[in-house]
Protein backbone atom coordinates (compact mmCIF):
# COMPACT_ATOMS: atom_id res chain seq x y z
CA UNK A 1 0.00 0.00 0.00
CA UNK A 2 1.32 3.37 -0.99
CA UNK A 3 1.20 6.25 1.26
CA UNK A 4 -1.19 7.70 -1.07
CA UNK A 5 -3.40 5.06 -0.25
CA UNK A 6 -2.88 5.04 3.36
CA UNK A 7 -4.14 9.00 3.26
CA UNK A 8 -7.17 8.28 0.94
CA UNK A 9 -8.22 5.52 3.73
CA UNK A 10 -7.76 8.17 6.03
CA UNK A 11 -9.76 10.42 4.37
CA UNK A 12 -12.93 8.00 4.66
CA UNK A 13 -12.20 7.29 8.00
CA UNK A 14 -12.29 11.17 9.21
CA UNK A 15 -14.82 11.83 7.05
CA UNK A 16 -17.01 9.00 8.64
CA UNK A 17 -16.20 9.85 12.11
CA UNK A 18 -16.86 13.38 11.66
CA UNK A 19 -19.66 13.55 9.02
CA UNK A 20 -18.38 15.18 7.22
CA UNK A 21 -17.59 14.74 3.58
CA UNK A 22 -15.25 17.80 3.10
CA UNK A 23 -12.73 16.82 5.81
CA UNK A 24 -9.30 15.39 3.71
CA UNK A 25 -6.39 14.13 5.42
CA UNK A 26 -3.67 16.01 4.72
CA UNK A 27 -0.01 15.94 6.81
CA UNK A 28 -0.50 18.66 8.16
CA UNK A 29 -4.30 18.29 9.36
CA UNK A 30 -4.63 18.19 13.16
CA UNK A 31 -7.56 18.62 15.13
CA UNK A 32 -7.28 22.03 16.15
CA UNK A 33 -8.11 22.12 12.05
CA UNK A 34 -11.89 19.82 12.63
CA UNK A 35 -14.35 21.71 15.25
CA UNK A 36 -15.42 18.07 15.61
CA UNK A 37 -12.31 16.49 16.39
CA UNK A 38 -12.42 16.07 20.37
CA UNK A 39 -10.96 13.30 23.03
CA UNK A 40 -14.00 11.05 22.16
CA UNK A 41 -13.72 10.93 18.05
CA UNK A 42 -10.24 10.86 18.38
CA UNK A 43 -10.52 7.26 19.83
CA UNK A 44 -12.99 6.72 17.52
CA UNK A 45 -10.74 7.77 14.25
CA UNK A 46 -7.81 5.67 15.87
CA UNK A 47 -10.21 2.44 16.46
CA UNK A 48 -11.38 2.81 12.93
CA UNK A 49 -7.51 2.88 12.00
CA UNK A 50 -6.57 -0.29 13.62
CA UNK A 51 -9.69 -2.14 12.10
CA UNK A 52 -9.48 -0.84 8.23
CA UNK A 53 -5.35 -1.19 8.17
CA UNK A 54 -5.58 -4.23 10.43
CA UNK A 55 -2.95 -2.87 13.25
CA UNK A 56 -2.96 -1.96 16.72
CA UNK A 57 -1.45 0.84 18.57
CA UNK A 58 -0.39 1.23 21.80
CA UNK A 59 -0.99 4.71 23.94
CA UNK A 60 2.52 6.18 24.11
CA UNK A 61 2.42 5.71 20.30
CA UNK A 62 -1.00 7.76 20.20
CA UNK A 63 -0.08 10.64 22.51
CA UNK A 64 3.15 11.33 20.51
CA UNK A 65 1.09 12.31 17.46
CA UNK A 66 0.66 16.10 16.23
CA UNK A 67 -0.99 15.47 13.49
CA UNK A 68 -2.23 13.37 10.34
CA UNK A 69 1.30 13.21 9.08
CA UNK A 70 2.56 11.79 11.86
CA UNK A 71 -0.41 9.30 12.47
CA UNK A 72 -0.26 8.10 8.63
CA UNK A 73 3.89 7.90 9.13
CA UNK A 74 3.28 5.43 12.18
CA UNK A 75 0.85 3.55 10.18
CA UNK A 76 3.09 2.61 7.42
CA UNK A 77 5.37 2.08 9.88
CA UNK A 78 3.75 -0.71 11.53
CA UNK A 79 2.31 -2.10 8.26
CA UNK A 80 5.88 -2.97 6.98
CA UNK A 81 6.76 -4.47 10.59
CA UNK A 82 3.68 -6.48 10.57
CA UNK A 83 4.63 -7.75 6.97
CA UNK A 84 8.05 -8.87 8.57
């Protein structure tokens, strides 16, 4: 999967949490960027990560995040180790 991919799955994913079909995941999105994006659909977008990309993440790995960039960087990065 290219990280192309990986952002156009995130896309859905935000865009389903926060319905709302204009959101796009971008590296620099955060969630100061998404009115929506608080504590409770941020667990939801990170649940909905580990079940379409077929990971899981632990907490320290979560809190380190600043924004999509960094949570679609971690993704790929845990995609390749799983392939291992």
């Amino acid at each position: 999967m290219s990280p192309e991919n990986t952002y156009e799955i995130l896309t859905g994913i935000l865009r389903d949490v926060f319905d709302n079909p204009h959101v796009v995941a971008t590296p620099s999105l955060s969630a100061k960027d998404v009115p929506e994006w608080d504590s409770f659909n941020h667990i939801n977008v990170v649940a909905a990560a580990e079940v379409r990309f077929g990971i899981k993440f632990r907490t320290s790995e979560i809190e380190g995040l600043r924004n999509v960039g960094d949570f679609a960087a971690l993704i790929e990065h845990k995609r390749k180790a799983a392939q291992r």
